[in-house]
N, C-alpha and C. Protein backbone atom coordinates (compact mmCIF):
# COMPACT_ATOMS: atom_id res chain seq x y z
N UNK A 1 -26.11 77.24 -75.18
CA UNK A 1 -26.84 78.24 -75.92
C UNK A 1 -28.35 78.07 -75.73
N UNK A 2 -28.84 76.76 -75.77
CA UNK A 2 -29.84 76.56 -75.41
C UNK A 2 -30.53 76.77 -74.29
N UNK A 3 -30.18 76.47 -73.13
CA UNK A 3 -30.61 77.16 -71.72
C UNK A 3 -30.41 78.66 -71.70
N UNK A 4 -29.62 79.62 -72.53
CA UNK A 4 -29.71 80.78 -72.08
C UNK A 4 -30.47 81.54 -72.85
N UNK A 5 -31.06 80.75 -74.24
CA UNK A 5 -32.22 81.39 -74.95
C UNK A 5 -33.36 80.40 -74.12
N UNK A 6 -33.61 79.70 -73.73
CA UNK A 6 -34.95 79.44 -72.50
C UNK A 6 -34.80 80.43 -71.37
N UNK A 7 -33.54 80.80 -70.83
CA UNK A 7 -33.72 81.66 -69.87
C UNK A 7 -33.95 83.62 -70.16
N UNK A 8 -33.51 83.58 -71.13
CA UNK A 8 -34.09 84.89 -72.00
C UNK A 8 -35.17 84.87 -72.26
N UNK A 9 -36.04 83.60 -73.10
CA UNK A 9 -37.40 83.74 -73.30
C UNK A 9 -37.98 83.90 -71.62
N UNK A 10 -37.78 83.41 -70.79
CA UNK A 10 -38.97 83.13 -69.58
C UNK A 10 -38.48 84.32 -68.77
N UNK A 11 -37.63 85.20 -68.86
CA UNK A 11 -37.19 86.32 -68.55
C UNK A 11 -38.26 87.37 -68.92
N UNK A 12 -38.30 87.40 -70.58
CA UNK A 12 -39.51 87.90 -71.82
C UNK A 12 -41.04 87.83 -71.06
N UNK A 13 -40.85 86.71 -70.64
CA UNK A 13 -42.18 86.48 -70.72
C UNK A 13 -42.85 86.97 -69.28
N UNK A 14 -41.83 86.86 -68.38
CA UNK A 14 -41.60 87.45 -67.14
C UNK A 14 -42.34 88.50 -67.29
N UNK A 15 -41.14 89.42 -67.78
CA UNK A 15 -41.59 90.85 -67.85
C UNK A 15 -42.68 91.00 -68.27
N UNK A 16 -43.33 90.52 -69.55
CA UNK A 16 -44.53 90.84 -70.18
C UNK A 16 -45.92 90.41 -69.42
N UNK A 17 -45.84 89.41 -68.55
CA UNK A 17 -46.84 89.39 -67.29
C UNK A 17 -46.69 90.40 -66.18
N UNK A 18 -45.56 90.71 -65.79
CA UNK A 18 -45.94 92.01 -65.07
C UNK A 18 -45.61 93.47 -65.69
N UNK A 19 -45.76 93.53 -66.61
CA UNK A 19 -45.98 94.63 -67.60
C UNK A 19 -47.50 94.49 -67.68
N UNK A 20 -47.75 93.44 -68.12
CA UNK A 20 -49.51 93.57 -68.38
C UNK A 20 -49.70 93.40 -66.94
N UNK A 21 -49.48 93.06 -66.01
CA UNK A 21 -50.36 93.25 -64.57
C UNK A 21 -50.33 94.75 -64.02
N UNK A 22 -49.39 95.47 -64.04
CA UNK A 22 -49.17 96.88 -63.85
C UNK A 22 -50.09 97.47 -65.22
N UNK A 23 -50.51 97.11 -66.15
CA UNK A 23 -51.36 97.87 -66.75
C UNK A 23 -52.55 97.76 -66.35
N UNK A 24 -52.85 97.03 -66.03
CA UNK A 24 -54.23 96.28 -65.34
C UNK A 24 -54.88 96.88 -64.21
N UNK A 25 -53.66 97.09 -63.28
CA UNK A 25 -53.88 97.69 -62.19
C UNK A 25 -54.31 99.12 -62.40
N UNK A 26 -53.49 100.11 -63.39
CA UNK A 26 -53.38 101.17 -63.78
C UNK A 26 -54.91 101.57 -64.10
N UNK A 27 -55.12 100.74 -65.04
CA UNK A 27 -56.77 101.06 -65.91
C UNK A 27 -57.39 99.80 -65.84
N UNK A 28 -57.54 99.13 -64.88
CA UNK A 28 -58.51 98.23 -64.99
C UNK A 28 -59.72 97.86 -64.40
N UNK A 29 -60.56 97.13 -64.43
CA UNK A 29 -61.45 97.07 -63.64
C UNK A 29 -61.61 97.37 -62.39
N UNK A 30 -62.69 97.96 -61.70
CA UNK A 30 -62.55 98.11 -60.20
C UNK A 30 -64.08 98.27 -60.10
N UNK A 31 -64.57 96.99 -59.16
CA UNK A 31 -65.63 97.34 -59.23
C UNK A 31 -66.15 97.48 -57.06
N UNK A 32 -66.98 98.41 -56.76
CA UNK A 32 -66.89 98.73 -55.07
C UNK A 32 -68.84 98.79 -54.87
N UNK A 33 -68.78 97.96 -54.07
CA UNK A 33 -70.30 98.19 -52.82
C UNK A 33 -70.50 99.04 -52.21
N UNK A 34 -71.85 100.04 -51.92
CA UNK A 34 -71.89 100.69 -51.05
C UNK A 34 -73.25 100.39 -50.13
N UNK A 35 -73.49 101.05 -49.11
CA UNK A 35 -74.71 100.76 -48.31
C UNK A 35 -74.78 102.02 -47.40
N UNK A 36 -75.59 102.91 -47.03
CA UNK A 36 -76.05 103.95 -46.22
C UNK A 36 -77.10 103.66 -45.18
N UNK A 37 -78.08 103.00 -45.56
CA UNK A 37 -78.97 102.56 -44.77
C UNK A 37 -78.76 101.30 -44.11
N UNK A 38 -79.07 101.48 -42.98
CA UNK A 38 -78.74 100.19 -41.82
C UNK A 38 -79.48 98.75 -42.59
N UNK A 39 -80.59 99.04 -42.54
CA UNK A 39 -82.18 98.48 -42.98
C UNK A 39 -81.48 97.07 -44.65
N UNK A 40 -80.97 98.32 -45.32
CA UNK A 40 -80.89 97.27 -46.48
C UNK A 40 -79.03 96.61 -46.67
N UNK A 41 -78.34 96.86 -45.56
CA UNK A 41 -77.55 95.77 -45.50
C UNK A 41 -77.56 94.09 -45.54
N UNK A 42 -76.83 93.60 -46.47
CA UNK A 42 -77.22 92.07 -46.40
C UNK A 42 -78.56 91.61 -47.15
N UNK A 43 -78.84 92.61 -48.06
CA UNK A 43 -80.14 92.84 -49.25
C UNK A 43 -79.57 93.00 -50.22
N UNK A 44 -79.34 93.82 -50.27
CA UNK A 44 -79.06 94.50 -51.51
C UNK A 44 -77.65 95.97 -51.23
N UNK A 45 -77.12 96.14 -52.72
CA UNK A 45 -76.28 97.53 -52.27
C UNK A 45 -77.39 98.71 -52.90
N UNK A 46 -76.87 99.23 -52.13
CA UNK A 46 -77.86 100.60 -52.32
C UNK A 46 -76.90 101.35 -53.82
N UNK A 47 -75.61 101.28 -53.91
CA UNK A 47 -74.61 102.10 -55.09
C UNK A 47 -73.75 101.20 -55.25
N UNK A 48 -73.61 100.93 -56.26
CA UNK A 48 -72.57 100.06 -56.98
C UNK A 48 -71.39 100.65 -58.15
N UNK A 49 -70.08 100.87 -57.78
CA UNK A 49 -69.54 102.11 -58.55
C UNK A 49 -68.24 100.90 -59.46
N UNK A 50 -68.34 101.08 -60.70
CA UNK A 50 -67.38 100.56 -61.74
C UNK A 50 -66.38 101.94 -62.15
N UNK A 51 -65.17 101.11 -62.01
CA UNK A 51 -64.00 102.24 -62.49
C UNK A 51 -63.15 101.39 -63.61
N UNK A 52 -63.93 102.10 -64.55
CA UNK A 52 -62.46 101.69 -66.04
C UNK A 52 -62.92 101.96 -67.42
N UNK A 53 -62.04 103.15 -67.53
CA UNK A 53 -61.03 104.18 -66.92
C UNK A 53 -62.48 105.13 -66.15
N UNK A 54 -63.38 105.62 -66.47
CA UNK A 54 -64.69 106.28 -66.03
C UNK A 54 -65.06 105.20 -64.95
N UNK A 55 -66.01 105.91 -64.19
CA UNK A 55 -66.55 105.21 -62.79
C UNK A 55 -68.00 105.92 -63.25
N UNK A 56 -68.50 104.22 -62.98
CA UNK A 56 -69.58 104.01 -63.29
C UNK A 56 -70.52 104.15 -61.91
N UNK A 57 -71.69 104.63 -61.47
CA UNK A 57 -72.43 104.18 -60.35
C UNK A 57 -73.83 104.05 -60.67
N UNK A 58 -74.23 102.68 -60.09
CA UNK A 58 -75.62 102.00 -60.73
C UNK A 58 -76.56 102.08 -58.60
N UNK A 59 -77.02 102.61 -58.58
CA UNK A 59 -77.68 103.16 -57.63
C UNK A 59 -79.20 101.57 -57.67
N UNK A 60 -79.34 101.37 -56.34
CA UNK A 60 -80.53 100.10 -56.45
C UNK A 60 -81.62 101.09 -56.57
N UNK A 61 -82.74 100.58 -56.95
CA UNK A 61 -84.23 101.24 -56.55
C UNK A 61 -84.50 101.90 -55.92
N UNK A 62 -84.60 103.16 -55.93
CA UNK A 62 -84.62 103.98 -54.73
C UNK A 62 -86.08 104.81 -54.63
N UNK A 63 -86.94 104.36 -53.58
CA UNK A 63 -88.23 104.67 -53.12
C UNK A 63 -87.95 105.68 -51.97
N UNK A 64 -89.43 106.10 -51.29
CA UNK A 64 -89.61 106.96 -50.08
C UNK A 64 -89.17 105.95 -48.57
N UNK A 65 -88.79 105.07 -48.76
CA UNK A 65 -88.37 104.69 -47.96
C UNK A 65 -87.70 105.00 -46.94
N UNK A 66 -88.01 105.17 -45.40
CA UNK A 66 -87.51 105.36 -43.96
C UNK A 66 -86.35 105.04 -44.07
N UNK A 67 -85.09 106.03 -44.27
CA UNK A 67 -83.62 105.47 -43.63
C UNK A 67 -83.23 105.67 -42.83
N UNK A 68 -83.98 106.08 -41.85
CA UNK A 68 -83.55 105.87 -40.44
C UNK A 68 -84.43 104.96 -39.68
N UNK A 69 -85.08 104.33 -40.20
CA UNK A 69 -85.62 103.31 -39.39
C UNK A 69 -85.04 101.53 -39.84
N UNK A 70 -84.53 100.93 -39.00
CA UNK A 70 -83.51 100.16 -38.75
C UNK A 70 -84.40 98.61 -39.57
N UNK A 71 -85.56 98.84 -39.45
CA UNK A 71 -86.11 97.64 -40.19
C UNK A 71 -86.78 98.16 -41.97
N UNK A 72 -86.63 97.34 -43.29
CA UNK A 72 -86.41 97.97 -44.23
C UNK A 72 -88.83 97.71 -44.29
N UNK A 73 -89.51 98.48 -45.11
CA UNK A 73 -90.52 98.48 -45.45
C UNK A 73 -91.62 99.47 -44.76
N UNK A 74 -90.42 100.33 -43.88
CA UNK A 74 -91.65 101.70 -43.82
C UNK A 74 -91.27 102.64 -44.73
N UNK A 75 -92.86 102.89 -45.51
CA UNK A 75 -92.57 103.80 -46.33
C UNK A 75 -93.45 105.29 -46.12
N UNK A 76 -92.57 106.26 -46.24
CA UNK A 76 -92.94 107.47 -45.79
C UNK A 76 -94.04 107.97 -47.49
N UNK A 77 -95.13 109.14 -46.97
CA UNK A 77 -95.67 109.81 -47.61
C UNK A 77 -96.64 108.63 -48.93
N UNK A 78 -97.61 107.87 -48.10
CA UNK A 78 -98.72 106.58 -48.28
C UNK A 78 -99.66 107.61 -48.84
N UNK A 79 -99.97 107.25 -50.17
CA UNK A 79 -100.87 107.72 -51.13
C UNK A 79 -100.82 108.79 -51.56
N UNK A 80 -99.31 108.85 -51.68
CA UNK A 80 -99.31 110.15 -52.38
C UNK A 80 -97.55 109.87 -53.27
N UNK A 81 -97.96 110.10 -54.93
CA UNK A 81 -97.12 109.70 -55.73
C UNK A 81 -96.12 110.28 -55.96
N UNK A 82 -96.48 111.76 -55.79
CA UNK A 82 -95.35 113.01 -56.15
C UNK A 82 -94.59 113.16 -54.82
N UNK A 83 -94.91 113.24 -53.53
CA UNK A 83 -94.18 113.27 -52.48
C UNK A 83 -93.41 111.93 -52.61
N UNK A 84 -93.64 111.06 -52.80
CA UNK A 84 -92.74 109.69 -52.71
C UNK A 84 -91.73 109.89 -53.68
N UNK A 85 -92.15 110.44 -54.89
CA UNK A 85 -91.02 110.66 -55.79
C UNK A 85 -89.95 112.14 -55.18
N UNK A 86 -90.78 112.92 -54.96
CA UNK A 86 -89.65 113.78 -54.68
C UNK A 86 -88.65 113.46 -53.17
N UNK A 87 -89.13 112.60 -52.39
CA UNK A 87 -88.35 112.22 -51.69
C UNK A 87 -87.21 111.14 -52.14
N UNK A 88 -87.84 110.36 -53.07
CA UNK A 88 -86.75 109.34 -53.87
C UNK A 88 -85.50 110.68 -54.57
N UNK A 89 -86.02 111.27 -55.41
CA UNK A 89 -85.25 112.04 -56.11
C UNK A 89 -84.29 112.91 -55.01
N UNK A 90 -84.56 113.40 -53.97
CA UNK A 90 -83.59 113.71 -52.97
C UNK A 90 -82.79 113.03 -52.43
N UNK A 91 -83.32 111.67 -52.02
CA UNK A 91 -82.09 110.17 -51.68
C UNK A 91 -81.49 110.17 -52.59
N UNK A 92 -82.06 110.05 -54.02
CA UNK A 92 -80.63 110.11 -54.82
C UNK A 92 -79.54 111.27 -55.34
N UNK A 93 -79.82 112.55 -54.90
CA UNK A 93 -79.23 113.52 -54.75
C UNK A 93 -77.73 113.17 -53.79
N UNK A 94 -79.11 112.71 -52.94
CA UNK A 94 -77.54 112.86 -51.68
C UNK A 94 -76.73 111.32 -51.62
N UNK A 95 -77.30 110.25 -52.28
CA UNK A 95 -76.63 109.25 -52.43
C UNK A 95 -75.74 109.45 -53.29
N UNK A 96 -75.58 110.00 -54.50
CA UNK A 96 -74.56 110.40 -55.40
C UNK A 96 -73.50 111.34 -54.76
N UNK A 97 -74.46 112.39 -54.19
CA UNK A 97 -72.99 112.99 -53.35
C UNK A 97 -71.96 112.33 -52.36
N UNK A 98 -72.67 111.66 -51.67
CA UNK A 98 -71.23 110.69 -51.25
C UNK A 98 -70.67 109.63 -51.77
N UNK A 99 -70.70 109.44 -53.12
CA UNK A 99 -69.95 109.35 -54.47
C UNK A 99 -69.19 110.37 -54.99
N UNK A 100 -69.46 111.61 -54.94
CA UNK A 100 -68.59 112.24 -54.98
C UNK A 100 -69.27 112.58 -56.99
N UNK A 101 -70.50 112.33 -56.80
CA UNK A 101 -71.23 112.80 -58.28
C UNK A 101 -72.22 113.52 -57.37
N UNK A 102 -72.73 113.88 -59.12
CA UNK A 102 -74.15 114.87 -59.19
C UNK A 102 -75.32 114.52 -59.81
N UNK A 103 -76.30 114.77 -59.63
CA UNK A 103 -77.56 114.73 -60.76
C UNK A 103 -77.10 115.01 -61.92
N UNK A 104 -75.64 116.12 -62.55
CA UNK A 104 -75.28 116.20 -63.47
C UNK A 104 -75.09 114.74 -64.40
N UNK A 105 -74.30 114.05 -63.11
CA UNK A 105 -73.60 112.49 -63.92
C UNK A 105 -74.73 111.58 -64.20
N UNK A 106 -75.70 111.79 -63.99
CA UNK A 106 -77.18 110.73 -64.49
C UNK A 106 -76.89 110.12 -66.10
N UNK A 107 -76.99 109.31 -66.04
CA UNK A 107 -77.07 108.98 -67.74
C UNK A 107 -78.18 108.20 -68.30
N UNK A 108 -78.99 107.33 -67.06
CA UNK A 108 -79.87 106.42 -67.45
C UNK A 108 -80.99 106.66 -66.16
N UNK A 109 -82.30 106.87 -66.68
CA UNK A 109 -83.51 106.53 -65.53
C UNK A 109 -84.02 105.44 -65.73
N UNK A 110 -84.37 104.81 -64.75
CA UNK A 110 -86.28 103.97 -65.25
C UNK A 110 -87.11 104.31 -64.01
N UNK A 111 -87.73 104.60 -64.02
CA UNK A 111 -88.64 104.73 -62.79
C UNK A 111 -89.96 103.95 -63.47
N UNK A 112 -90.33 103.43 -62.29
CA UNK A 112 -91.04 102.14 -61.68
C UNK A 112 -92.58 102.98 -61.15
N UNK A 113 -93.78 102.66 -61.46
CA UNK A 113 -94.96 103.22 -60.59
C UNK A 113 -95.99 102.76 -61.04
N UNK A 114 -96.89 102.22 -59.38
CA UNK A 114 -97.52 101.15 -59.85
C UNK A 114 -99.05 101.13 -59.91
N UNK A 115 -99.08 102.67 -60.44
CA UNK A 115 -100.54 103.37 -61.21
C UNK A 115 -100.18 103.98 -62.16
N UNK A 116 -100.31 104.20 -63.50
CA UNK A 116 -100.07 104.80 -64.76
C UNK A 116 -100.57 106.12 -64.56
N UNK A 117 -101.95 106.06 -64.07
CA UNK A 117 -102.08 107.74 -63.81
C UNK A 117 -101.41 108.30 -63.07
N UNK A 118 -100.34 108.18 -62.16
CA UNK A 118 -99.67 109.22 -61.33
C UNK A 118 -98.50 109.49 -62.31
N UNK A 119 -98.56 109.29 -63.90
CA UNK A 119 -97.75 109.81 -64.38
C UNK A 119 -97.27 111.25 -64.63
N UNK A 120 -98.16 112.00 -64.47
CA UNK A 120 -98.40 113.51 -64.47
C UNK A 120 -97.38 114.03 -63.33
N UNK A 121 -97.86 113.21 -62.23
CA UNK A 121 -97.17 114.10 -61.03
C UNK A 121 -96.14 113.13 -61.05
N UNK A 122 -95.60 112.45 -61.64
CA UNK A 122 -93.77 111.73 -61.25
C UNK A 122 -93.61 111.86 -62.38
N UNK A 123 -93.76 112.43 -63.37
CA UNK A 123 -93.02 113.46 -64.61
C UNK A 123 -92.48 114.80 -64.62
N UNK A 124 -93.73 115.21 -63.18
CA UNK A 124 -93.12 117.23 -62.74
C UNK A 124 -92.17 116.78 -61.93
N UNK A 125 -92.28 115.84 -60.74
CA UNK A 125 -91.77 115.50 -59.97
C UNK A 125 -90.22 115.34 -60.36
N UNK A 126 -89.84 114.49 -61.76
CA UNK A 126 -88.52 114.57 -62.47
C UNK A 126 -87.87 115.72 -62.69
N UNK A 127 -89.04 116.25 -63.80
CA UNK A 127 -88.13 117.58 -64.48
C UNK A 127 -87.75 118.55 -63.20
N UNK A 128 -88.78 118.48 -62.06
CA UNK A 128 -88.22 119.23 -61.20
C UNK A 128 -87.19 119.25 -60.59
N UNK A 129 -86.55 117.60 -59.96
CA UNK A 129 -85.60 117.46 -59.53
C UNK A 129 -84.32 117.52 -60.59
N UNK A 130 -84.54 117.23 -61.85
CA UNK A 130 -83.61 117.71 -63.00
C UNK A 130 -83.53 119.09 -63.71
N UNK A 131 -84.44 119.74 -63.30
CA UNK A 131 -84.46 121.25 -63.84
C UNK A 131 -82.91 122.14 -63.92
N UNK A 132 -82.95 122.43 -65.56
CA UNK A 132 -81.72 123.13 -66.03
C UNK A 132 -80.07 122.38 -66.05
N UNK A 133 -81.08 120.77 -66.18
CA UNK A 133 -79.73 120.43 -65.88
C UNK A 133 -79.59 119.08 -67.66
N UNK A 134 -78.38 119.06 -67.91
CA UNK A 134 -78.90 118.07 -69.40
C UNK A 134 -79.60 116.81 -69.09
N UNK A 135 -80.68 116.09 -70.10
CA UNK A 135 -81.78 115.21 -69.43
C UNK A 135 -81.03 113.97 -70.11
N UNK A 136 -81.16 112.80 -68.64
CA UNK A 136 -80.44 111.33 -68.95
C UNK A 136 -81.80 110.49 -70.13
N UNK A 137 -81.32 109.38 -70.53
CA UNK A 137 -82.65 109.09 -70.73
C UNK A 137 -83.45 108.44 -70.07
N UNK A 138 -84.58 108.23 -70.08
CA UNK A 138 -85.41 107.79 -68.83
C UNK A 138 -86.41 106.70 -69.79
N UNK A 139 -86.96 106.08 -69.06
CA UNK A 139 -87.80 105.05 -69.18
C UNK A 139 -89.10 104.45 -67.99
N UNK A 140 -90.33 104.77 -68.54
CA UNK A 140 -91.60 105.02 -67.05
C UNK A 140 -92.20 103.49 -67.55
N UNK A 141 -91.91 102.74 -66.42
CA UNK A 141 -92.54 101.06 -66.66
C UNK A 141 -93.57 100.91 -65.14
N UNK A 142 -94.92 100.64 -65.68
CA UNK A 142 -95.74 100.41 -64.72
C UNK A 142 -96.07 98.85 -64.38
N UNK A 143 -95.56 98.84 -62.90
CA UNK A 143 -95.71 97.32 -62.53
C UNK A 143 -96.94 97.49 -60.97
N UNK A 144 -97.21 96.11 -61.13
CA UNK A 144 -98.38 95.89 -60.13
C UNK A 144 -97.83 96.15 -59.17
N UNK A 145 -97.02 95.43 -58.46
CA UNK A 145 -96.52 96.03 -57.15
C UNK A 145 -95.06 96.48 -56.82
N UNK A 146 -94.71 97.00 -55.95
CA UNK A 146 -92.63 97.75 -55.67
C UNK A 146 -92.36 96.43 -54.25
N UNK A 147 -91.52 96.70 -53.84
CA UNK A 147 -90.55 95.99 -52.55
C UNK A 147 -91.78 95.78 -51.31
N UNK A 148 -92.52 97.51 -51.49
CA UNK A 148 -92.99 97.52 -50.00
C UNK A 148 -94.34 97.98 -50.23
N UNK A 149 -95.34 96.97 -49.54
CA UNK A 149 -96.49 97.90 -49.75
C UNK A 149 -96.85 99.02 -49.15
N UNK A 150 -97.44 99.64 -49.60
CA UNK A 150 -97.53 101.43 -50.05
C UNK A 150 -96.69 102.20 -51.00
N UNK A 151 -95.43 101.11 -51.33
CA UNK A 151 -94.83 102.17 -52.32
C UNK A 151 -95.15 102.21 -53.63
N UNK A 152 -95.29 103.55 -53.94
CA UNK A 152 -95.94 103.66 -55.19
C UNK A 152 -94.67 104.13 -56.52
N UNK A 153 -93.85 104.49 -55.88
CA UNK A 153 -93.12 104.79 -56.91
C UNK A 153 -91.53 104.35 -56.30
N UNK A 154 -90.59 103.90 -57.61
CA UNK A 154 -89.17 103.21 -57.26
C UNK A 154 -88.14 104.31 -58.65
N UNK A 155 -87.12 104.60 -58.46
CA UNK A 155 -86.44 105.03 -59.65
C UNK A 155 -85.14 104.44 -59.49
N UNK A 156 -84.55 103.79 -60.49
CA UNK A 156 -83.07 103.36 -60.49
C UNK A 156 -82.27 104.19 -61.54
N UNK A 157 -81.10 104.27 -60.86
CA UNK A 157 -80.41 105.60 -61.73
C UNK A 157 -79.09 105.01 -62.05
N UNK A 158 -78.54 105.23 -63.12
CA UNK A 158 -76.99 104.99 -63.70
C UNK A 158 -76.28 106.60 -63.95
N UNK A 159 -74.99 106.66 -63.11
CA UNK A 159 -74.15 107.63 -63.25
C UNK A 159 -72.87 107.02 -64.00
N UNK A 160 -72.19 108.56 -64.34
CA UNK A 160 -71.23 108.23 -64.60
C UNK A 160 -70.14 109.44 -64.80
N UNK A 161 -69.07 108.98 -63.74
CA UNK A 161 -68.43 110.17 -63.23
C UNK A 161 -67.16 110.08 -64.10
């Protein structure tokens, strides 16, 4: 009697580890790397996407930065704050789309710029690239310097699809 209630319990218990592993699998964590640019492989990921049960994507810093140029620290459109931003704000357009999100899924900004007065023009520069669309919240932190010199402005974005 005794061995066949040990072999019933570890039977029990059986099941209930792969009962909870098939749930796990079902809704559980999943977390995936991405990279687009040649340049910042083996740096950093450019999109970082969490699934459970929602998929999360935490996008790195994204400046005017050259992605087609194979070495990372040329930065396109030098002394000028609003072109750097609206080129950031387009990388992340199209970085979300091959995520398979939108500017819709934004939930969190901070953008990074490392003159306080170009706040004017990387504030139009936002609403423009967000225009008519519901606003994530954002956060404008001015630091002395970004990754690359000349860049004046960085924005990191949190989606969530």
């Amino acid at each position: 009697m005794k061995i066949a209630k040990t072999v019933a319990l570890g039977l029990m218990a059986s099941f209930a580890f792969f009962a909870l592993a098939q749930a796990a699998s079902d809704g559980g964590f999943k977390k995936e790397n991405f990279n687009y640019s040649e340049w910042a492989k083996g740096r950093f990921s450019e999109a970082v996407t969490v699934t459970n049960p929602r998929r999360f994507i935490y996008l790195a810093g994204v400046g005017s930065e050259d992605e087609a140029a194979t070495e990372g620290g040329k930065i396109l459109h030098l002394a000028d704050p609003y072109a750097q931003c609206k080129y950031a704000w387009d990388k992340i357009k199209r970085t979300l789309e091959k995520q398979n999100a939108s500017l819709t899924d934004i939930v969190k900004v901070t953008t990074y710029v490392t003159d306080m007065r170009s706040m004017p023009d990387v504030g139009k520069c936002r609403s423009e690239a967000l225009s008519g669309l519901p606003l994530p919240a954002h956060t404008l932190v001015g630091v002395t310097s970004l990754a690359w010199p000349g860049m004046m402005v960085e924005v990191d974005v949190t989606a969530v699809k």
